[in-house]
N, C-alpha and C. Protein backbone atom coordinates (compact mmCIF):
# COMPACT_ATOMS: atom_id res chain seq x y z
N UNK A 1 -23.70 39.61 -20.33
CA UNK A 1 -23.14 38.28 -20.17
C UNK A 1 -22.64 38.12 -18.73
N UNK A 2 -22.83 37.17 -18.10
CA UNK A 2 -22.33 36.93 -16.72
C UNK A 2 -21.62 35.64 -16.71
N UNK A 3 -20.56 35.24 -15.80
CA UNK A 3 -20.08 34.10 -15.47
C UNK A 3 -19.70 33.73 -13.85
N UNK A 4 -19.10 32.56 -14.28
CA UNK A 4 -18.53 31.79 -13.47
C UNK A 4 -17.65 31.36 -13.12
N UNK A 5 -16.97 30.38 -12.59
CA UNK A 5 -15.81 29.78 -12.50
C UNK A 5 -15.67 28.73 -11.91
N UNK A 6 -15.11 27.71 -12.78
CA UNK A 6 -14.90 25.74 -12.56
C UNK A 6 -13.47 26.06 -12.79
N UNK A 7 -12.98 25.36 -11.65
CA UNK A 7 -11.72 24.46 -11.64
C UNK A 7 -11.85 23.36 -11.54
N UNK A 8 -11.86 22.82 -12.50
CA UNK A 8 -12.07 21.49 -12.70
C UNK A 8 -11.28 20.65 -13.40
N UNK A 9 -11.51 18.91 -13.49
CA UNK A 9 -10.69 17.77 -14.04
C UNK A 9 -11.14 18.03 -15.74
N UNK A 10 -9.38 17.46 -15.97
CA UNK A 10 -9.95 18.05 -17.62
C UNK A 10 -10.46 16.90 -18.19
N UNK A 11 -11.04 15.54 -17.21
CA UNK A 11 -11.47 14.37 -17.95
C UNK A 11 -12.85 15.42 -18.56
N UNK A 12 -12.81 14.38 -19.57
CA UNK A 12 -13.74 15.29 -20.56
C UNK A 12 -15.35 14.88 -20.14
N UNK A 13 -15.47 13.89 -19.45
CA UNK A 13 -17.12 13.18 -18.65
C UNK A 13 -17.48 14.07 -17.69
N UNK A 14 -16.76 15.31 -17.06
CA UNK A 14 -17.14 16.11 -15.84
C UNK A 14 -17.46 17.51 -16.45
N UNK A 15 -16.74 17.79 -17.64
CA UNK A 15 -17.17 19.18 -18.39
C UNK A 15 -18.78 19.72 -18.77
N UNK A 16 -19.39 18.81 -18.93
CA UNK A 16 -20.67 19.09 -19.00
C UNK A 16 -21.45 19.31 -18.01
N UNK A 17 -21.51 18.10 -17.19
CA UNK A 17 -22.46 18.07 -16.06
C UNK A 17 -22.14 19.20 -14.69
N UNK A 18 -20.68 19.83 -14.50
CA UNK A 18 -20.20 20.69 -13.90
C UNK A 18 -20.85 22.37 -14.62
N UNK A 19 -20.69 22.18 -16.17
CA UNK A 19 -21.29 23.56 -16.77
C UNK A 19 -23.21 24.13 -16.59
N UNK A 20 -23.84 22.44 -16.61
CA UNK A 20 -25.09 22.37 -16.94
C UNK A 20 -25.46 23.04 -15.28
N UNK A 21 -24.84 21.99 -14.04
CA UNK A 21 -25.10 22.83 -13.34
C UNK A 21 -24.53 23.96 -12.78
N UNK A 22 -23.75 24.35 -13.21
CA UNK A 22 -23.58 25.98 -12.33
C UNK A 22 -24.47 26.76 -13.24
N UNK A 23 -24.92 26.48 -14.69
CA UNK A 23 -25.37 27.24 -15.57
C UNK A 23 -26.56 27.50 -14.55
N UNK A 24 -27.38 26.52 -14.20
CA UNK A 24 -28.92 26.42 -13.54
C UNK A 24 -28.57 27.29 -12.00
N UNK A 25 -27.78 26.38 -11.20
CA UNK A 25 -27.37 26.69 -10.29
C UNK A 25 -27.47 28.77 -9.55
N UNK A 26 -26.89 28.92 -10.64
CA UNK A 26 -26.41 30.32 -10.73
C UNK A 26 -26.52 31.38 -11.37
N UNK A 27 -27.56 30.83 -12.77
CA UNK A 27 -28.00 31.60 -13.33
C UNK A 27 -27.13 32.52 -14.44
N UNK A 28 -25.96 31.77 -14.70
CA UNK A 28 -24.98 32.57 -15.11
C UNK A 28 -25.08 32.18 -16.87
N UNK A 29 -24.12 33.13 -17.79
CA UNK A 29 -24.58 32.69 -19.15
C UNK A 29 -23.21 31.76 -20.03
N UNK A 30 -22.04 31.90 -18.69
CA UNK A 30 -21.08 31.01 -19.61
C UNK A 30 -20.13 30.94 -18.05
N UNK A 31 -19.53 29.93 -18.24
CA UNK A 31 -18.89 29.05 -17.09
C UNK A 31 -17.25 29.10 -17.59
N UNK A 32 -15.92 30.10 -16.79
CA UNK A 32 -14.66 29.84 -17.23
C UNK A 32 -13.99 28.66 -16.48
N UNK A 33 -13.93 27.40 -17.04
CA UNK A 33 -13.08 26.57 -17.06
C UNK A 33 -11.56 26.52 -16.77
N UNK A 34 -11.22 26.31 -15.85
CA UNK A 34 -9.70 25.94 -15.56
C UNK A 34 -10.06 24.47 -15.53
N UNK A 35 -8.95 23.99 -15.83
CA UNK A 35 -8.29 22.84 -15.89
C UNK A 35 -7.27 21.91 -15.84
N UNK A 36 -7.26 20.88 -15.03
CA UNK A 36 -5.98 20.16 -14.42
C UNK A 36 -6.38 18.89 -14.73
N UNK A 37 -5.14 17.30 -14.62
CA UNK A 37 -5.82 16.23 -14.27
C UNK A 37 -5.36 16.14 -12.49
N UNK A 38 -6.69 15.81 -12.20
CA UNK A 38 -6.28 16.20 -10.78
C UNK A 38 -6.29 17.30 -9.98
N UNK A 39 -7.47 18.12 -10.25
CA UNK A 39 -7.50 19.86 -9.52
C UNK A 39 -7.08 19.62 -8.26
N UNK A 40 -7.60 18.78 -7.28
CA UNK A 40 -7.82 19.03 -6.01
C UNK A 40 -6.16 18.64 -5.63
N UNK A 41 -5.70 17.80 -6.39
CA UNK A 41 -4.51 17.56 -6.13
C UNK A 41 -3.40 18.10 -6.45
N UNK A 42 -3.07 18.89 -7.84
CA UNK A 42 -2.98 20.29 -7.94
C UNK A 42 -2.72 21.15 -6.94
N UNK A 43 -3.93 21.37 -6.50
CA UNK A 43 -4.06 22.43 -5.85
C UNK A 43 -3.25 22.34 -4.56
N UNK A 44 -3.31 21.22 -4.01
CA UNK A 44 -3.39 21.02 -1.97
C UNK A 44 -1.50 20.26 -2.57
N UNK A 45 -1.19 19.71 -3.79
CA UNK A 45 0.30 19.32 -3.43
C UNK A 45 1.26 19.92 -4.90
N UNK A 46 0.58 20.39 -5.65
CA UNK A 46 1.34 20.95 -6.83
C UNK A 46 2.19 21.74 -6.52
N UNK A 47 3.15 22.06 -7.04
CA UNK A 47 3.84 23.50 -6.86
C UNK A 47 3.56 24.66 -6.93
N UNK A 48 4.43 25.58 -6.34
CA UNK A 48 4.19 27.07 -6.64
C UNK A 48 3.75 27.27 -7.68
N UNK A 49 4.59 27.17 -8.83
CA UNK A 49 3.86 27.87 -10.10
C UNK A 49 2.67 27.11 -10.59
N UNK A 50 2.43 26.06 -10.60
CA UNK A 50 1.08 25.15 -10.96
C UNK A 50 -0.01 26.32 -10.22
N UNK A 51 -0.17 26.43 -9.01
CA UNK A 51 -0.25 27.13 -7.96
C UNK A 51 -1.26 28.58 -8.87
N UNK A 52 0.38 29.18 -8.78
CA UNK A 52 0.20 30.65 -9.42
C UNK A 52 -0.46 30.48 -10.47
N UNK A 53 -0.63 29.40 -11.52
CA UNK A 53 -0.53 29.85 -13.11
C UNK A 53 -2.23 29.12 -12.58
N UNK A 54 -2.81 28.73 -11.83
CA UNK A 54 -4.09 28.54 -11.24
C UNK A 54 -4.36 29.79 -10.93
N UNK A 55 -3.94 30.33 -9.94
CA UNK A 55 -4.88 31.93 -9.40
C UNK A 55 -4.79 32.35 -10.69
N UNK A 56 -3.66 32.92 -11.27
CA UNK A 56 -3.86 33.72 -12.43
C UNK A 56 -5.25 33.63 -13.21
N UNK A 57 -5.54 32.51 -13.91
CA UNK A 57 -6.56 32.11 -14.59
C UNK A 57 -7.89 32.56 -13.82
N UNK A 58 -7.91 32.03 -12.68
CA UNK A 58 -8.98 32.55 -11.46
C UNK A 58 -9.04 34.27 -11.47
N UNK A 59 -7.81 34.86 -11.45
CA UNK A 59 -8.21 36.51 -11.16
C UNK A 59 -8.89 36.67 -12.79
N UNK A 60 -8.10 36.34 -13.93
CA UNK A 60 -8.76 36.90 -15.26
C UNK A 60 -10.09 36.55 -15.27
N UNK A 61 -10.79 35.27 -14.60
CA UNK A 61 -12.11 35.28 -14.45
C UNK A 61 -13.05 36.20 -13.72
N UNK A 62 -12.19 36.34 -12.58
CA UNK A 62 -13.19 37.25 -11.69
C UNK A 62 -12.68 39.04 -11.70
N UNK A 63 -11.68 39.43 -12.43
CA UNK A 63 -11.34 40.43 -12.48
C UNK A 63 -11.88 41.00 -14.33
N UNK A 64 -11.41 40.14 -14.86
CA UNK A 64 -11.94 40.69 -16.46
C UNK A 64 -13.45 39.71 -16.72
N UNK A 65 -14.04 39.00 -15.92
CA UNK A 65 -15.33 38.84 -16.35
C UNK A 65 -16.51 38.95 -15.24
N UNK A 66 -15.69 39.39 -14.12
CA UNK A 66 -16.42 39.65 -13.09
C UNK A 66 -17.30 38.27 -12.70
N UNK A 67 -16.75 37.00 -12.31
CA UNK A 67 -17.23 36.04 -11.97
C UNK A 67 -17.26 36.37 -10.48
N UNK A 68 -18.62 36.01 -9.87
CA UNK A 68 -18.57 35.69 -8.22
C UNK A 68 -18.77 34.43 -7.48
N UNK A 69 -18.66 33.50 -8.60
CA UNK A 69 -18.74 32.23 -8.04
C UNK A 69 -17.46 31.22 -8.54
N UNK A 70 -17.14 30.37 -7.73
CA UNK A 70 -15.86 29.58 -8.27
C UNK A 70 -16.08 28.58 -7.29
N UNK A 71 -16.38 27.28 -8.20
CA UNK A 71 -16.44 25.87 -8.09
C UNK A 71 -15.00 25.20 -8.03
N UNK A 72 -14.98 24.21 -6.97
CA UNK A 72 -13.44 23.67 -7.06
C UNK A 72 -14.04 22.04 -7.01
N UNK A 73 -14.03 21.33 -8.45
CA UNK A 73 -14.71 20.09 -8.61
C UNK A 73 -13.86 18.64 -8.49
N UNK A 74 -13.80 17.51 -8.24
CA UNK A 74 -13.77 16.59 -7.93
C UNK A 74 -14.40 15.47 -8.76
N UNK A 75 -14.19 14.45 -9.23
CA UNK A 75 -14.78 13.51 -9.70
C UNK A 75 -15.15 12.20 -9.43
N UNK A 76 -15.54 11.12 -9.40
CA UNK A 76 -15.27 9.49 -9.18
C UNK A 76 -14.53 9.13 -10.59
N UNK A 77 -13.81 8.23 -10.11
CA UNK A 77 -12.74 7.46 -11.18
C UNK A 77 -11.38 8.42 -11.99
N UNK A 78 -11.24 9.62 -11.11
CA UNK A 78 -10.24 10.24 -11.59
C UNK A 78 -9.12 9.38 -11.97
N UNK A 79 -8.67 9.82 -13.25
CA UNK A 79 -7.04 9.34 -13.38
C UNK A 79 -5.90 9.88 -12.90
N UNK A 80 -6.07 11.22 -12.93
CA UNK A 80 -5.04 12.30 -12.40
C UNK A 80 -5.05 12.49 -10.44
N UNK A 81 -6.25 12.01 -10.36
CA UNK A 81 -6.11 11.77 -8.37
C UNK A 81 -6.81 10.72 -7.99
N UNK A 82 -6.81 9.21 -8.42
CA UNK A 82 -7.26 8.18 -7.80
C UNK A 82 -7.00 7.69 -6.36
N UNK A 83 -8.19 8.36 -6.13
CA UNK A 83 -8.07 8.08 -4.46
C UNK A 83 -9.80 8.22 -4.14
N UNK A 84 -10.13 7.29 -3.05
CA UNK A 84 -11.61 7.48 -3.13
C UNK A 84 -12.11 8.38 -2.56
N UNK A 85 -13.57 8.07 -2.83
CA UNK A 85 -14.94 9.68 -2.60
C UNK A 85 -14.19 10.11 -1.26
N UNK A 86 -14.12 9.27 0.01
CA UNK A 86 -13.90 10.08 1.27
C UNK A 86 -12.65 11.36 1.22
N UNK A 87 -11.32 10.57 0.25
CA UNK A 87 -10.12 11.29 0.66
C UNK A 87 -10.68 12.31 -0.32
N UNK A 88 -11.42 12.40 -1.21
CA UNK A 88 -11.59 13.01 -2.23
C UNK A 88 -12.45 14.17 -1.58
N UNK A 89 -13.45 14.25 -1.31
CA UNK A 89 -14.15 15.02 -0.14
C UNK A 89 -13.59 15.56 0.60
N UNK A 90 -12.71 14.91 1.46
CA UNK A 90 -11.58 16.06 2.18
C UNK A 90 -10.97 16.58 1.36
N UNK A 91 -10.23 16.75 0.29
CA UNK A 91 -9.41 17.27 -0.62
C UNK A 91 -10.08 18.16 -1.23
N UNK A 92 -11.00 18.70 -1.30
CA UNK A 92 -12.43 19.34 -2.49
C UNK A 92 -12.61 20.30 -1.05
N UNK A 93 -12.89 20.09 0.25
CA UNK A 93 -12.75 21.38 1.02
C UNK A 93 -11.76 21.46 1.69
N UNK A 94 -10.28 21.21 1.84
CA UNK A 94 -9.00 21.71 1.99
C UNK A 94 -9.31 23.00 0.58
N UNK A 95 -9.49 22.58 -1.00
CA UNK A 95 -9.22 22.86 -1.97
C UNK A 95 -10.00 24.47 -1.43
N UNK A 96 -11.62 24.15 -1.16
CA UNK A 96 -12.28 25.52 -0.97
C UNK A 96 -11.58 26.35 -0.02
N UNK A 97 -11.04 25.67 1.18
CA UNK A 97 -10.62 26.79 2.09
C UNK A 97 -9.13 27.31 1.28
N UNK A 98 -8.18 27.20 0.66
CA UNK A 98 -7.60 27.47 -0.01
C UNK A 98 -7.46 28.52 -1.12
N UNK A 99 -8.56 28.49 -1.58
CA UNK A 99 -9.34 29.22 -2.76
C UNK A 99 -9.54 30.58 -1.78
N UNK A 100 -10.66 30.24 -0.33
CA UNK A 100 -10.93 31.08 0.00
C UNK A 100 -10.20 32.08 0.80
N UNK A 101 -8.63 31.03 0.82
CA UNK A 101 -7.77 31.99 1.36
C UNK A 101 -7.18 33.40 0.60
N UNK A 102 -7.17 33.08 -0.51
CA UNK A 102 -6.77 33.78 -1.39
C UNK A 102 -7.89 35.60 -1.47
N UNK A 103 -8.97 35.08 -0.84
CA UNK A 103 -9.94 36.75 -0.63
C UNK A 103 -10.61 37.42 -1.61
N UNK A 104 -10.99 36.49 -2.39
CA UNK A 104 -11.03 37.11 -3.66
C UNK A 104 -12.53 37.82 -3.52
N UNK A 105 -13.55 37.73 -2.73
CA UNK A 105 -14.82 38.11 -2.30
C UNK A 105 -15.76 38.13 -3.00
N UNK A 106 -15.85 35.95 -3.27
CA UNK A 106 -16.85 35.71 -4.04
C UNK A 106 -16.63 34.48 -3.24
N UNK A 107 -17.75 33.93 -4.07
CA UNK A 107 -18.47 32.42 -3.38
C UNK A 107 -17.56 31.62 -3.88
N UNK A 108 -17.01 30.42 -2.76
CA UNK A 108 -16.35 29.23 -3.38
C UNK A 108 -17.13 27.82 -2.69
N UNK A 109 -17.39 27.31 -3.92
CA UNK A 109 -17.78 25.89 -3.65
C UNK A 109 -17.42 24.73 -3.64
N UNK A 110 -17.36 23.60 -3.56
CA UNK A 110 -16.89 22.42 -3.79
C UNK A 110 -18.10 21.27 -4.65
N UNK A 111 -17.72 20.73 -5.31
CA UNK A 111 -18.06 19.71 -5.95
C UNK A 111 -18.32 18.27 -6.28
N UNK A 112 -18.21 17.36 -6.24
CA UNK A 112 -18.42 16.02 -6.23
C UNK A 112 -19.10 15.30 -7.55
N UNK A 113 -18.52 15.12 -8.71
CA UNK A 113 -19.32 14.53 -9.75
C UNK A 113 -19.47 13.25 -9.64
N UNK A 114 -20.51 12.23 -9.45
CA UNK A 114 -20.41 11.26 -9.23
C UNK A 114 -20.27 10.08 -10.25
N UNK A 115 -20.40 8.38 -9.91
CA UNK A 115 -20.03 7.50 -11.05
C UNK A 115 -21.34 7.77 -11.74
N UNK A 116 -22.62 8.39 -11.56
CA UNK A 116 -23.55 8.81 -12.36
C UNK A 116 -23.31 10.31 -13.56
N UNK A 117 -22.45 10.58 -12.90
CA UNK A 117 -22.40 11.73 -13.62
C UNK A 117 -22.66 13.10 -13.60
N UNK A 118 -23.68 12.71 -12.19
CA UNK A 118 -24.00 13.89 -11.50
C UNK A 118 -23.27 14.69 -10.59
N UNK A 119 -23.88 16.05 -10.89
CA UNK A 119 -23.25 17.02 -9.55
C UNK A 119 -23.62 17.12 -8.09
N UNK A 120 -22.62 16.70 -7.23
CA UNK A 120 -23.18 16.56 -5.74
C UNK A 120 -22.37 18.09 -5.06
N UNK A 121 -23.39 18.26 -4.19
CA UNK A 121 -22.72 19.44 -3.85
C UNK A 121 -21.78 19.29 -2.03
N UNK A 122 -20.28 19.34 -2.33
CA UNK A 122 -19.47 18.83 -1.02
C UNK A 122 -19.91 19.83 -0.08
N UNK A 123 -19.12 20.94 -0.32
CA UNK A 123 -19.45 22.14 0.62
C UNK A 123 -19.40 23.58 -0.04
N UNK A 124 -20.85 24.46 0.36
CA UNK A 124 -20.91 25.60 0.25
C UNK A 124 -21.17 26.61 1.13
């Protein structure tokens, strides 16, 4: 079994199309889900422990399932960070360099689900 890792919006319209592609993407056989409303925002203005109780979830992925990839996703029409695609785009790679501060020595990506539904890829 191999995985992954989405931090992602817990609107329930981004859960699929975020799983379908990292599934393809990456070849992996199951995708661990974190979830916020509002990851990117979360992430770049939440607090410490919001913060922490995020990595945490992130190390049990990549430490007890040995994930080497971790998606940090974004949506159109968020409720939890309504703000548009541009600020949203900057916020999705603040979010990656963040992630990647942390060293965990795996791939971090960024995301973009669009008003289609699709996965756009911000930065990898």
């Amino acid at each position: 079994m191999s995985f992954a890792t989405a931090i992602n919006c817990m609107d329930g319209r981004v859960q699929l199309p975020v799983i379908h592609w990292m599934k393809e993407k990456y070849g992996v056989d199951y995708i661990d889900m974190i979830t916020e409303a509002g990851p990117n925002k979360v992430l770049l203005q939440g607090s410490s422990n919001q913060l922490e109780e995020i990595k945490n979830k992130v190390l049990v992925s990549t430490e007890k399932h040995d994930s080497k990839v971790i998606a940090i996703a974004g949506h159109h029409d968020c409720a939890g960070n309504p703000v548009d695609r541009s600020q949203k785009e900057k916020e999705i790679k603040r979010s990656v360099e963040l992630i990647e501060e942390w060293d965990l020595g795996v791939t971090v990506l960024g995301l973009f689900v669009n008003e289609n539904w699709e996965v756009e890829v911000v930065t990898e």
